[in-house]
N, C-alpha and C. Protein backbone atom coordinates (compact mmCIF):
# COMPACT_ATOMS: atom_id res chain seq x y z
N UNK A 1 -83.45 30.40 166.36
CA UNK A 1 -82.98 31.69 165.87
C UNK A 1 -81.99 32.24 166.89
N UNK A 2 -80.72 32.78 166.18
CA UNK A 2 -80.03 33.20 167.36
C UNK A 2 -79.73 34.23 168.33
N UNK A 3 -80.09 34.68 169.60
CA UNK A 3 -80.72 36.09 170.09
C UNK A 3 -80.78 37.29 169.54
N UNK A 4 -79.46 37.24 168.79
CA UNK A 4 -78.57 38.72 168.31
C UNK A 4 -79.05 39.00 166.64
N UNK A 5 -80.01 38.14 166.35
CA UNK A 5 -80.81 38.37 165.39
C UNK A 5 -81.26 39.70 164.69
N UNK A 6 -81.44 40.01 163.85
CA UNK A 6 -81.88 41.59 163.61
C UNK A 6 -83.15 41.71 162.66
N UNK A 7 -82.27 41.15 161.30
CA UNK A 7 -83.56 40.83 160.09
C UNK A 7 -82.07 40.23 158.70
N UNK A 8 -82.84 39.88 157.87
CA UNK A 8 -81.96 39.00 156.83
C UNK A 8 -80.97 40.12 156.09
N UNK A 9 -81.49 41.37 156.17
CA UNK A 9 -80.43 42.26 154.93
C UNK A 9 -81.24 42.53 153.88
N UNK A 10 -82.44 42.03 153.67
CA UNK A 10 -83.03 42.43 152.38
C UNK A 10 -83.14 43.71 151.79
N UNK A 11 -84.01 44.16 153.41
CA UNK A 11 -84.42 45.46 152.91
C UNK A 11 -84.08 46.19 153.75
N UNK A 12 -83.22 47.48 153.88
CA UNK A 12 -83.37 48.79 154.78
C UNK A 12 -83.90 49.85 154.78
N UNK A 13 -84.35 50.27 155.87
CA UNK A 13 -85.66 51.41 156.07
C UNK A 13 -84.52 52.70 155.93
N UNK A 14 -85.00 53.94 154.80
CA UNK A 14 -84.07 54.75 154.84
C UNK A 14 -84.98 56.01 154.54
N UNK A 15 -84.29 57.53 155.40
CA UNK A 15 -85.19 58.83 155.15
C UNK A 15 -84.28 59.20 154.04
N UNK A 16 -85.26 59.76 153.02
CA UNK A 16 -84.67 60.59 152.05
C UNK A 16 -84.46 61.84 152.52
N UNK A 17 -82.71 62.39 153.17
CA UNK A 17 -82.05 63.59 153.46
C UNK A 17 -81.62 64.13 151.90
N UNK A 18 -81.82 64.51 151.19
CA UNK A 18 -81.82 64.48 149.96
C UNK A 18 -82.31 65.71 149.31
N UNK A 19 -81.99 66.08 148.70
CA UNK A 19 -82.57 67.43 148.32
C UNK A 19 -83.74 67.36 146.52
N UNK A 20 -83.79 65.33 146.68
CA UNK A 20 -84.50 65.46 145.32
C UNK A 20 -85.70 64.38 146.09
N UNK A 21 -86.76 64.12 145.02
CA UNK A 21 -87.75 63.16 145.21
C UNK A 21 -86.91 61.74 144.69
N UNK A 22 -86.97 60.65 145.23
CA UNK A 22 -86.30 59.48 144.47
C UNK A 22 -87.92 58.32 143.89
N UNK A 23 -87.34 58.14 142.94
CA UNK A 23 -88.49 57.48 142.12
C UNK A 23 -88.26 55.98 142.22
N UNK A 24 -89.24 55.31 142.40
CA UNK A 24 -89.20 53.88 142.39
C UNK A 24 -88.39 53.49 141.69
N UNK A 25 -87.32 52.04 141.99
CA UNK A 25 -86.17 51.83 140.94
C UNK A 25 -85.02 52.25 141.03
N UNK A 26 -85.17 53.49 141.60
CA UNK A 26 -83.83 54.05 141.39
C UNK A 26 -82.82 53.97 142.57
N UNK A 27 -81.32 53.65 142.16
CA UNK A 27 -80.70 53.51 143.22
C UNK A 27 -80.32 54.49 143.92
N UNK A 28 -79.96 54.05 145.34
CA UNK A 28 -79.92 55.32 146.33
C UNK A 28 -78.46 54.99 146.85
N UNK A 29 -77.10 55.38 147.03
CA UNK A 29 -76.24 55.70 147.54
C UNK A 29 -76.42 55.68 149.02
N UNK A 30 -76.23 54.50 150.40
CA UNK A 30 -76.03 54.79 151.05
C UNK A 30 -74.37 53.96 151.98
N UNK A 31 -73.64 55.60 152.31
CA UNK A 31 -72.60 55.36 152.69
C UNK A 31 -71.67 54.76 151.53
N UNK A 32 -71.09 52.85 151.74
CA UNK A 32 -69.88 52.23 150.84
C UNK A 32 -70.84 51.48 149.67
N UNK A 33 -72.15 51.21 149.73
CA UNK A 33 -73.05 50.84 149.35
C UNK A 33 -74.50 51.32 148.38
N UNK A 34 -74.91 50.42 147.51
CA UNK A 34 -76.10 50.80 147.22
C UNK A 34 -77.41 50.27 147.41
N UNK A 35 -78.48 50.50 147.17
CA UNK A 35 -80.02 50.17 147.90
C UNK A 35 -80.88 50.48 146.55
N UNK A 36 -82.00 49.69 146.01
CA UNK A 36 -82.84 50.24 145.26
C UNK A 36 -84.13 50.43 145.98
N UNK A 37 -84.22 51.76 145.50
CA UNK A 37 -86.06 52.25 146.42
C UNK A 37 -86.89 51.50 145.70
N UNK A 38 -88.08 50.95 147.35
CA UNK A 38 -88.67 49.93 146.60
C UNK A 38 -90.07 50.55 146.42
N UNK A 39 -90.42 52.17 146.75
CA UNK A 39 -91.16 53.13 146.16
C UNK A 39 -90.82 54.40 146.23
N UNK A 40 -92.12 55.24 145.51
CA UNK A 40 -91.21 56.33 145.51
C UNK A 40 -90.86 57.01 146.94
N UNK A 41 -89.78 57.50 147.10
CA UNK A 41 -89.65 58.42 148.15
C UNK A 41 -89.22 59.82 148.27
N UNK A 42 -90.66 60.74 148.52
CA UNK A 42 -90.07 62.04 148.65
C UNK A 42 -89.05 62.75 149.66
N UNK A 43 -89.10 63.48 149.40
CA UNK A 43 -87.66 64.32 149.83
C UNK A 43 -88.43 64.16 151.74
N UNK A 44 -87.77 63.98 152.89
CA UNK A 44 -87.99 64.16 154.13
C UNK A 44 -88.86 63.19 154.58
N UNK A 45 -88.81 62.11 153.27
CA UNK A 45 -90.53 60.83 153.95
C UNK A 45 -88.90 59.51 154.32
N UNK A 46 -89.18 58.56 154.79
CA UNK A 46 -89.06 57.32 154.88
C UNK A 46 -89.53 56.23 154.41
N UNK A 47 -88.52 55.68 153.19
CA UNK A 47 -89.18 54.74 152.35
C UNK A 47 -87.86 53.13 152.70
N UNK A 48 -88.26 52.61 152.10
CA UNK A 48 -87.79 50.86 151.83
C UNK A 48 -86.58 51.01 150.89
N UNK A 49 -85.58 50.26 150.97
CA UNK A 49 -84.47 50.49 149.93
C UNK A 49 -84.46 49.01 149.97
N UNK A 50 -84.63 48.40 148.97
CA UNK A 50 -84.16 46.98 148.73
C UNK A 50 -82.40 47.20 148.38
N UNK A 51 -82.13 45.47 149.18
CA UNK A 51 -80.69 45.52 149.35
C UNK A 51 -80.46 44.34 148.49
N UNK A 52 -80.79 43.31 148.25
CA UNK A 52 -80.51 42.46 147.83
C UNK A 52 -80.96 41.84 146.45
N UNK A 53 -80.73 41.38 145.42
CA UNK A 53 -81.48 41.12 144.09
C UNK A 53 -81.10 41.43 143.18
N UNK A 54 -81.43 41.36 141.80
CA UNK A 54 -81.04 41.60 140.45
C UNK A 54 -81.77 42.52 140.21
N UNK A 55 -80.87 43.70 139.28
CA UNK A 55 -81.88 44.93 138.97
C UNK A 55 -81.00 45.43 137.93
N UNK A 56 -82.14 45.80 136.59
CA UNK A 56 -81.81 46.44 135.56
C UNK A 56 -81.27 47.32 135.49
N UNK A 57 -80.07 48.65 135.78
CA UNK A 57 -79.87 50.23 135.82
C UNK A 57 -79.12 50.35 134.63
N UNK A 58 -79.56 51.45 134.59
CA UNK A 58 -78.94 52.13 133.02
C UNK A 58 -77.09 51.95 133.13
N UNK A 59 -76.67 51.64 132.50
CA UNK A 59 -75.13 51.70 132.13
C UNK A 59 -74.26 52.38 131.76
N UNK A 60 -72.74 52.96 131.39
CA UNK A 60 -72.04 54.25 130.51
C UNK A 60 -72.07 52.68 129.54
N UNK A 61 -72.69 53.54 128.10
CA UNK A 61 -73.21 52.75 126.87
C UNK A 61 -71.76 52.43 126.00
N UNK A 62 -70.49 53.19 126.53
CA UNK A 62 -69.16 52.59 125.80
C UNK A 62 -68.53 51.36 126.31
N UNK A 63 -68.95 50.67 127.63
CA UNK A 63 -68.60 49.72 128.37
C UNK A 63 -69.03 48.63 128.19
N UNK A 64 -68.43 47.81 127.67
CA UNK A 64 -68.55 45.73 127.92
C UNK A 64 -67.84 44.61 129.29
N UNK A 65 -69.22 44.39 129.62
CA UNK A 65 -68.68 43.26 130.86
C UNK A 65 -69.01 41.89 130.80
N UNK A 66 -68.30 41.30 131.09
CA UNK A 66 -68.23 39.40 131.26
C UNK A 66 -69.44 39.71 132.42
N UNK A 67 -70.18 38.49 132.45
CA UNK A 67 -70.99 37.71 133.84
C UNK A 67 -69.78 37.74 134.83
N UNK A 68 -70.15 38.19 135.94
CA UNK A 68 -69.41 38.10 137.20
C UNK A 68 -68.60 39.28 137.38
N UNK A 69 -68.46 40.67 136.69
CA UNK A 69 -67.48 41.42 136.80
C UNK A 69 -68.23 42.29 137.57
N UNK A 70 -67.20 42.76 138.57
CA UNK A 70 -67.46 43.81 139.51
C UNK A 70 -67.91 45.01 139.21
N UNK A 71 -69.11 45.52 139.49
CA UNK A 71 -70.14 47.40 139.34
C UNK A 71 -69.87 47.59 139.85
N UNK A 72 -69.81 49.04 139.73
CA UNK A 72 -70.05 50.08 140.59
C UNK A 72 -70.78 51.75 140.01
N UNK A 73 -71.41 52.44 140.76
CA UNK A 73 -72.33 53.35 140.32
C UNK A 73 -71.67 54.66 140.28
N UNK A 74 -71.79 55.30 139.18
CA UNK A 74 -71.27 56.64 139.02
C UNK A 74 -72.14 58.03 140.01
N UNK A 75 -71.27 59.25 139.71
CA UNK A 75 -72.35 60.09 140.85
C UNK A 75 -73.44 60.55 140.06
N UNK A 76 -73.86 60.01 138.34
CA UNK A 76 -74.83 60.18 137.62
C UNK A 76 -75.51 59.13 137.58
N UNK A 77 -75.01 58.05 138.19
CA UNK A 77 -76.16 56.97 138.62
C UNK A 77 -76.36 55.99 137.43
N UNK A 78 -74.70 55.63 136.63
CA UNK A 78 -74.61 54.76 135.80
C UNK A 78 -73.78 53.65 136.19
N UNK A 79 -74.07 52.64 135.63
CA UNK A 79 -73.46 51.66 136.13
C UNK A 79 -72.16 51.75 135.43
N UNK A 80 -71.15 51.04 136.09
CA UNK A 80 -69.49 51.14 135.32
C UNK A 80 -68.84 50.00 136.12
N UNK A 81 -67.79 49.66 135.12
CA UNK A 81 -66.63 48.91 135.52
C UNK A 81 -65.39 49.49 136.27
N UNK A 82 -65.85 51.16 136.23
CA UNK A 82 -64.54 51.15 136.69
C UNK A 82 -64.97 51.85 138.32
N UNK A 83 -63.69 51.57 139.02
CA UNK A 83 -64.02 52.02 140.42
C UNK A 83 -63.95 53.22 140.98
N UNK A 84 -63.41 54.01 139.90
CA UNK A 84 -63.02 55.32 139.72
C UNK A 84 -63.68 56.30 138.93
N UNK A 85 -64.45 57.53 138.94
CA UNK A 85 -64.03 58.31 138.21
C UNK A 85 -63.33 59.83 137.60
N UNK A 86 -61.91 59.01 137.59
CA UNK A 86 -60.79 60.44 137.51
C UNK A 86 -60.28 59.90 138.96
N UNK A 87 -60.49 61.28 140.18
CA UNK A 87 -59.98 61.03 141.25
C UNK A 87 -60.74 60.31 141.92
N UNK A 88 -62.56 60.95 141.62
CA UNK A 88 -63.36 60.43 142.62
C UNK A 88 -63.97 58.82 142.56
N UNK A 89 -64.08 58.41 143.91
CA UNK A 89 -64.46 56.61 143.83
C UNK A 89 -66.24 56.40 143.19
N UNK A 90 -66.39 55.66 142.72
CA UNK A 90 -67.50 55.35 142.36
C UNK A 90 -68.06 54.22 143.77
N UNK A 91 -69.14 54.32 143.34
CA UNK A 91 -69.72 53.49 144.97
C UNK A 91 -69.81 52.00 144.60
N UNK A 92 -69.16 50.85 145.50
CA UNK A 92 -69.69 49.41 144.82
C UNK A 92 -71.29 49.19 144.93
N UNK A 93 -71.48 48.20 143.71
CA UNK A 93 -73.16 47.77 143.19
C UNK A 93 -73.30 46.53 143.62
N UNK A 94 -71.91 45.75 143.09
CA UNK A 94 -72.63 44.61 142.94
C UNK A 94 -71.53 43.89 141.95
N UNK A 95 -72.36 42.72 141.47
CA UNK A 95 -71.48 42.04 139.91
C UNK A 95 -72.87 41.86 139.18
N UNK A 96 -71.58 42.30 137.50
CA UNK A 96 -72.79 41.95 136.42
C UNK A 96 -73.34 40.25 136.29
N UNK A 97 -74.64 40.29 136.14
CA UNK A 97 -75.22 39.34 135.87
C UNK A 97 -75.56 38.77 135.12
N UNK A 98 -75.74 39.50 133.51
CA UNK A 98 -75.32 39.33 132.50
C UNK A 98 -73.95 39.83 131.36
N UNK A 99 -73.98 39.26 130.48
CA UNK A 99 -72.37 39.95 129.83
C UNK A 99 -73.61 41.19 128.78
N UNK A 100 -72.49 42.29 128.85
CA UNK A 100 -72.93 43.19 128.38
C UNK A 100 -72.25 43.82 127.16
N UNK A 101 -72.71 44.55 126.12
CA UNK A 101 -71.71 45.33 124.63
C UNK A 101 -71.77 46.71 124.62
N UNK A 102 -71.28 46.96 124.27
CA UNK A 102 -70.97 47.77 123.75
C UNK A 102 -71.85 48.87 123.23
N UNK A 103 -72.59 49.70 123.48
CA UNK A 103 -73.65 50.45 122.90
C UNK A 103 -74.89 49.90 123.87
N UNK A 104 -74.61 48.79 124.55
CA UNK A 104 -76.26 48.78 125.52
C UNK A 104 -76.31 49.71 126.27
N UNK A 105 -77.64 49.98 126.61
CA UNK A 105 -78.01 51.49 127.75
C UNK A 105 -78.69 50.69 128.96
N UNK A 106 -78.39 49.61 129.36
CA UNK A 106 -78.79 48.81 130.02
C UNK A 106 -77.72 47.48 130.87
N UNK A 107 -78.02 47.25 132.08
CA UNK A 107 -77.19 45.75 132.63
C UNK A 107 -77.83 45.72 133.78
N UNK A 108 -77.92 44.26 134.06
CA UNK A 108 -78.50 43.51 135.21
C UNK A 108 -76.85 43.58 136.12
N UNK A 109 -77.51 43.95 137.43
CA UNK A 109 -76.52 43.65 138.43
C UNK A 109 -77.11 43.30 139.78
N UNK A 110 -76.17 42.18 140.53
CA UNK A 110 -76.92 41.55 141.27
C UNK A 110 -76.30 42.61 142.71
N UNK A 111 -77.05 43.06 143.31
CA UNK A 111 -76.73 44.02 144.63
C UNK A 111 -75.51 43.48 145.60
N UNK A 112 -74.54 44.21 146.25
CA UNK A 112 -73.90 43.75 146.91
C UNK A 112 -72.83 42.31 146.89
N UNK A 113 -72.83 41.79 145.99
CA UNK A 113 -72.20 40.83 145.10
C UNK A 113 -71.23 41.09 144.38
């Protein structure tokens, strides 16, 4: 193992500064990046954010994506194709993992990918 070792990236330990409770599942915004809490975490506790993996999040339901197209998360915490919305940037997710239509309220995206 090589000295400068740390840990693989899976998971990062993060305090909810936050002014809400975050519920298991749900993704958390940190910094250029996103994390899914891997329980719940109230507001001022320190919980687990999984970094790496495939995870179901709700979608904007007018959007269709090919396998492999680049997410990213809105500040309502939907998944989208686009990197934008309006002026403001949407945060990168990941790539879709499955192809998605039109009217789904649903897409797999693989984290950081």
């Amino acid at each position: 193992m090589a000295k400068n070792y740390y840990q693989d990236g899976s998971t990062m330990d993060w305090k909810n500064g936050t002014t809400k409770d975050v519920v298991s599942g749900q993704p958390v915004v940190v910094g250029a990046i996103i994390g899914i809490a891997q329980h719940d975490i109230p507001v001022g506790v320190s919980g687990v954010l999984m970094m790496t993996g495939v995870f179901n999040l709700t979608k904007v339901t007018t959007e269709t994506w090919q396998r492999g197209a680049r997410l990213y998360l809105t500040a309502d915490g939907n998944l989208t194709a686009q990197d934008k919305d309006g002026s403001n940037p949407n945060t990168f997710a990941g790539t879709s993992w499955i192809t998605t239509n039109n009217g789904d309220t649903e897409g797999h995206v693989r984290l950081g990918f």
